[in-house]
Structures are given as structure tokens and as C-alpha cells.
Protein backbone atom coordinates (compact mmCIF):
# COMPACT_ATOMS: atom_id res chain seq x y z
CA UNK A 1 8.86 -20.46 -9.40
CA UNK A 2 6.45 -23.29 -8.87
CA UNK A 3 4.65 -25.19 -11.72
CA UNK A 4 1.13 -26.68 -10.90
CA UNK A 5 -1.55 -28.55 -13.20
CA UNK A 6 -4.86 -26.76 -13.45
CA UNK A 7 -7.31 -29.37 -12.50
CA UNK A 8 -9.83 -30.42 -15.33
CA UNK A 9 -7.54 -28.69 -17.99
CA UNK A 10 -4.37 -30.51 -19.31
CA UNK A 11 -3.75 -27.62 -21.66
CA UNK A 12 -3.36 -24.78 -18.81
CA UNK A 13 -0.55 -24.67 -16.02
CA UNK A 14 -0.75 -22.45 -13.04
CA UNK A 15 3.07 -20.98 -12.21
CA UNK A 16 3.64 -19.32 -8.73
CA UNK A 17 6.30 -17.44 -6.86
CA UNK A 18 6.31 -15.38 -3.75
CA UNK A 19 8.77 -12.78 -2.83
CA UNK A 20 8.61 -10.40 0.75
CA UNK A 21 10.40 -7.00 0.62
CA UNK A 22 9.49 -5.48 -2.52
CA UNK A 23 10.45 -2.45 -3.14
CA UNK A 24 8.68 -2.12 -6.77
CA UNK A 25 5.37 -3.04 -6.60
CA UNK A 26 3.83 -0.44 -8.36
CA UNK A 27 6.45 -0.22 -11.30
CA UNK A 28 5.53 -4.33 -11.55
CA UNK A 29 2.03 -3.67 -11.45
CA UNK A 30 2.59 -0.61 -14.03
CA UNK A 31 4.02 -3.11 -16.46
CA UNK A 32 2.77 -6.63 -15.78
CA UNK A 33 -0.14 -6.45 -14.64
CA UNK A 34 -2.68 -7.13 -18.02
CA UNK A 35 -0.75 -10.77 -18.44
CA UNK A 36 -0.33 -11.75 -15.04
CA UNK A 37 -1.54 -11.51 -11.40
CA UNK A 38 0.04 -9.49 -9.09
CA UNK A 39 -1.15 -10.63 -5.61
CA UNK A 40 -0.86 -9.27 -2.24
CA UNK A 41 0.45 -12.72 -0.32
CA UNK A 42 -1.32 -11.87 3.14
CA UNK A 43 -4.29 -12.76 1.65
CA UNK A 44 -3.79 -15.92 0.03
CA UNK A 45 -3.62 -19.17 2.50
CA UNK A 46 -2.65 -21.89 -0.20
CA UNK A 47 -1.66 -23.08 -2.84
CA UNK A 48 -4.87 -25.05 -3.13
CA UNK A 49 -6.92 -21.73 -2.63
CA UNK A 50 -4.92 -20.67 -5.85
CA UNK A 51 -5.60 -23.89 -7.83
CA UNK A 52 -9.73 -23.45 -7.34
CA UNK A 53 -9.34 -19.57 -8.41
CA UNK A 54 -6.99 -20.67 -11.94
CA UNK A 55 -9.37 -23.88 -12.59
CA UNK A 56 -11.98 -21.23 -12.17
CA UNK A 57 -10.81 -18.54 -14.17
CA UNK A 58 -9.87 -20.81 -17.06
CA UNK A 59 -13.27 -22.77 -16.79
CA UNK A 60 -15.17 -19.29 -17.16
CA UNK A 61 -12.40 -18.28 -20.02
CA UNK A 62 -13.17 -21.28 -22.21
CA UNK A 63 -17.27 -21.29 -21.31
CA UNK A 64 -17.10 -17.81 -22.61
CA UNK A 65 -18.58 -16.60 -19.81
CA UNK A 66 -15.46 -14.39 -18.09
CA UNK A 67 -16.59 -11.62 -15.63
CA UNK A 68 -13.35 -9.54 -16.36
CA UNK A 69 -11.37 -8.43 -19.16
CA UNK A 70 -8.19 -10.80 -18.47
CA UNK A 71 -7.37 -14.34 -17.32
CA UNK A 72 -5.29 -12.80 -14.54
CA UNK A 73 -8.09 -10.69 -13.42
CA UNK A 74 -10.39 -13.26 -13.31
CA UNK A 75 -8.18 -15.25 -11.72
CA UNK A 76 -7.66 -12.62 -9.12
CA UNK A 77 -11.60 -12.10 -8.72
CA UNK A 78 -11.92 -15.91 -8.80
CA UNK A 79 -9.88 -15.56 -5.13
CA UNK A 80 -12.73 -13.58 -3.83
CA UNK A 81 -16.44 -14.44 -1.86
CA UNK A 82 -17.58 -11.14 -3.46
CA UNK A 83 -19.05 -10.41 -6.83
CA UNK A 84 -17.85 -6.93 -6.91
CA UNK A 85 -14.96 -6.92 -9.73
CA UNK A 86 -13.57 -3.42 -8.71
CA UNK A 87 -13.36 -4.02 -4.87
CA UNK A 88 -11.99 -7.35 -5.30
CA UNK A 89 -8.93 -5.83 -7.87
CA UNK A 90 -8.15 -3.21 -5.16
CA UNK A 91 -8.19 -5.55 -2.25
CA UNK A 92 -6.37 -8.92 -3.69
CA UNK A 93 -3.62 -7.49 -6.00
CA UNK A 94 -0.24 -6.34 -4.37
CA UNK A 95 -0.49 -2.63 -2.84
CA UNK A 96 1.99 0.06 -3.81
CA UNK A 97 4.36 -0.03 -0.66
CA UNK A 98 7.74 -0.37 -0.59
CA UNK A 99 8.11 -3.82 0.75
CA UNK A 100 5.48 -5.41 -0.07
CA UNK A 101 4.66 -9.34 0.03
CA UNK A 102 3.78 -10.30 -3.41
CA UNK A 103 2.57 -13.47 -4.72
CA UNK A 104 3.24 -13.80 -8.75
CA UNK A 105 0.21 -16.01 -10.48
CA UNK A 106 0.44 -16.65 -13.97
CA UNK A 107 -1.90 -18.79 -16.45
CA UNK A 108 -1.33 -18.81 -20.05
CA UNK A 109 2.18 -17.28 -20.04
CA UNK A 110 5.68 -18.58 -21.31
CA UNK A 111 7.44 -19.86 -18.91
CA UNK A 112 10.40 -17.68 -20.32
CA UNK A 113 8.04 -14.31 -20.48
CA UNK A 114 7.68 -15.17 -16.35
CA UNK A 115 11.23 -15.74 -15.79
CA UNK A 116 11.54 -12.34 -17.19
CA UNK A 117 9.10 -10.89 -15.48
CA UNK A 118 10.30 -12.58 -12.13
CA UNK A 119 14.03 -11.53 -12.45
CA UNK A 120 12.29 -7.52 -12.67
CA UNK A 121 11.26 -8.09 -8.64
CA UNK A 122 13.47 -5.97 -6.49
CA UNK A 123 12.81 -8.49 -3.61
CA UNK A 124 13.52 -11.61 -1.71
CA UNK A 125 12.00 -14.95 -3.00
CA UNK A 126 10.57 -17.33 -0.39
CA UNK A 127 9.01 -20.74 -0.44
CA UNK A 128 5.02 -20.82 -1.21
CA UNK A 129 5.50 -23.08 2.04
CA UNK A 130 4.99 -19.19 3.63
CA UNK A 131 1.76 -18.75 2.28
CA UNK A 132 -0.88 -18.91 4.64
CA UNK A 133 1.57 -17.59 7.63
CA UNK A 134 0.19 -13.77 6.92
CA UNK A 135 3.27 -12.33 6.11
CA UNK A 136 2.57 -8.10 6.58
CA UNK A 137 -1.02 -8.04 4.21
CA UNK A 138 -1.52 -3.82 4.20
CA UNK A 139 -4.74 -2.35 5.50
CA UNK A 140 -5.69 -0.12 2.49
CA UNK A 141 -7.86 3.07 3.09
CA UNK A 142 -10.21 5.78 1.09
CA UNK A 143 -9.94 9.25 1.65
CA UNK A 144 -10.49 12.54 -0.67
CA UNK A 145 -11.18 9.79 -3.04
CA UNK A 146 -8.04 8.25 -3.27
CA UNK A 147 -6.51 5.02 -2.12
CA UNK A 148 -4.21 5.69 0.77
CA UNK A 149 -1.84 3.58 2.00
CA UNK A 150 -2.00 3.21 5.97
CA UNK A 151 1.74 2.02 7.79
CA UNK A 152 -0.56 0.43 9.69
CA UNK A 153 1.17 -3.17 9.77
CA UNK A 154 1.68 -6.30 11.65
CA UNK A 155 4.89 -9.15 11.31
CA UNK A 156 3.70 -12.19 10.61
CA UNK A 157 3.63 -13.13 14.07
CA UNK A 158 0.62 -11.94 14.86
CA UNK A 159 -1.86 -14.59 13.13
CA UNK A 160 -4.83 -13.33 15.04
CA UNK A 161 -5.26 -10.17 13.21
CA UNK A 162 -4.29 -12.05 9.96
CA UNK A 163 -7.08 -14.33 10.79
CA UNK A 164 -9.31 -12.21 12.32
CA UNK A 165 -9.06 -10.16 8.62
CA UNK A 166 -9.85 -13.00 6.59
CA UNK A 167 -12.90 -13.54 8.68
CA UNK A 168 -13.96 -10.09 8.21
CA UNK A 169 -13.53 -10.01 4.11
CA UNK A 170 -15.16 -13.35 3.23
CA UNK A 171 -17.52 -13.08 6.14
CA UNK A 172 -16.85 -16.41 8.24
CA UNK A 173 -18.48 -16.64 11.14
CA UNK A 174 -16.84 -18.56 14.56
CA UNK A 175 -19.55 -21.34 14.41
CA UNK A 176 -18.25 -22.11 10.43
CA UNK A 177 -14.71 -22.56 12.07
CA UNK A 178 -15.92 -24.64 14.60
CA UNK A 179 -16.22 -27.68 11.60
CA UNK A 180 -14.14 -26.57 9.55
CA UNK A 181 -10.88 -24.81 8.65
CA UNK A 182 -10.48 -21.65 7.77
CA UNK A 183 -9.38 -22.47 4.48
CA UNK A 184 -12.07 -25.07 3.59
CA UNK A 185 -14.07 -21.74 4.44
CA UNK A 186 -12.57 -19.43 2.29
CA UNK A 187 -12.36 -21.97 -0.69
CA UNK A 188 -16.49 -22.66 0.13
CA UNK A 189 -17.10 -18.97 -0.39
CA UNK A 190 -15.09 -18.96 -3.52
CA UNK A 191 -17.16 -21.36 -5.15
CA UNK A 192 -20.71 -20.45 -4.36
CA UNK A 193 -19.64 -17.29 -5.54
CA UNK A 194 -21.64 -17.24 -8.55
CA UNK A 195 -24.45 -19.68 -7.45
């Protein structure tokens, strides 16, 4: 676990950990997931991109002006380029496979209540130095109207179709990434979110 200031609060700190291989995602997200965020990892390049979502969510928490029931789930929807709440919940927190890349993200929480939480993760811990390498993000489907979970998977070896999927979901074009990176990008969307 990794402790980081919330920029422009003093009061709030942002605490991270990512683990591959988990086996109980959906018992975690069964338990945890109203006090904090649950995230699927392939879709989270930085630690920075996290820092703008929690300064974010904890702005909007303290304006009164939260789009979501939670700090973790605006948090979460602070990650996004869209405004839709539900979408963005489905497609940013962890999915219910069995090893699953998960990214913990936690505002507003004892460090002891994490360290509890944490030591209930049936899976390997890694570096956040990982984050933005793609690890296996899951390619979630709809049918019969229910979420389906598609084997459908790539090692993070592949970056293409890593990148090529972060493209697609916060709509960067190739001429963007000509001046800039990808994650000055995604963080870009993030903010003008709302304006």
C-alpha cells in the first residue's frame, strides 16, 4: 500500500495498492465496495491519473455538489471522460473473474480498516510501477440483459490493444496523440468532464 497527498486538501490522503491474480473479486466487491474503490487496473495508466480523479471526487464531496452516492464512486466516475454514472461503475471497477487485476483506491478510510481490507485479497501484490503496462483489462459484454464475462484476454504484452482500448473509451483521436501523450489525454478528458 501506497500513501499519496490529495492535492489542494491537506485533510484527505489517497492510499493505493495493486494486486494481479485475484481470485475474489466479486466476494471483495460484495463486501467493500460502498467504502472503497475497487478498480479494474487495465484501465488506469497512473498514479497521477488517480490523484486528478481523488482531488476531484473530494473537491465535489466538500462543494456539495457529488454526482454519486459515495466518495469511492465518485472517485471511480471521476476516472472517466463520460458523464454516464452507471456505464462508468460497470466499466472502471474490477470485473468478477477469477484473476483479475485489481487496483484498491481508498479516500477517507483508516489506514487500519484498509490493511484489513487488503489482507482479504486472494492475490499477488505488485508495484503501482505496473500501472499503465495493461496488465489483462477484461472486455465485458451484454447479452439477455446480463453482464457477461468474455475470456476474451490479452497478457500485458500486447500494449496495442491496451492502447488501442483506451482510445476507443475516452475517444482520443491519433492527431491528439500526435502532441501529446496518451495520458495527458486521458487526464484532459477527465477534467472537462463536467465543463
Amino acid at each position: 500500500m501506497e500513501t499519496f497527498a490529495v492535492d489542494g486538501f491537506p485533510d484527505a490522503k489517497l492510499m493505493l495498492a495493486l494486486f494481479t491474480n485475484v481470485k475474489n473479486a466479486a466476494d471483495l466487491k460484495r463486501k467493500y465496495l460502498n467504502r472503497i474503490a475497487l478498480l479494474d487496473a487495465g484501465l488506469v495508466l497512473s498514479v497521477f491519473q488517480l490523484r486528478v480523479a481523488a482531488a476531484m471526487a473530494v473537491e465535489k464531496e466538500k462543494a456539495g455538489k457529488m454526482k454519486t452516492r459515495s466518495l469511492p464512486s465518485e472517485m471511480v466516475w471521476s476516472l472517466s471522460g463520460s458523464k454516464n454514472i452507471t456505464g462508468t461503475l460497470q466499466t472502471f471497477c474490477v470485473q468478477e473473474v477469477d484473476d483479475a487485476d485489481l487496483l484498491v483506491a481508498a479516500i477517507g478510510i483508516d489506514e487500519d480498516d484498509l490493511r484489513s481490507v487488503l489482507a482479504d485479497i486472494k492475490g499477488q501484490p505488485c508495484g503501482l510501477e505496473r500501472l499503465g503496462e495493461g496488465l489483462r483489462p477484461v472486455d465485458g459484454g451484454v447479452g439477455d440483459g446480463q453482464q457477461q464475462q468474455q475470456q476474451q484476454r490479452w497478457q500485458g504484452g500486447d500494449a496495442s490493444k491496451w492502447r488501442e482500448r483506451l482510445k476507443k473509451l475516452y475517444k482520443i483521436t491519433e492527431e491528439e496523440l500526435a502532441v501529446n501523450s496518451l495520458e495527458d489525454c486521458v487526464v484532459m478528458r477527465m477534467a472537462v468532464k463536467d465543463h
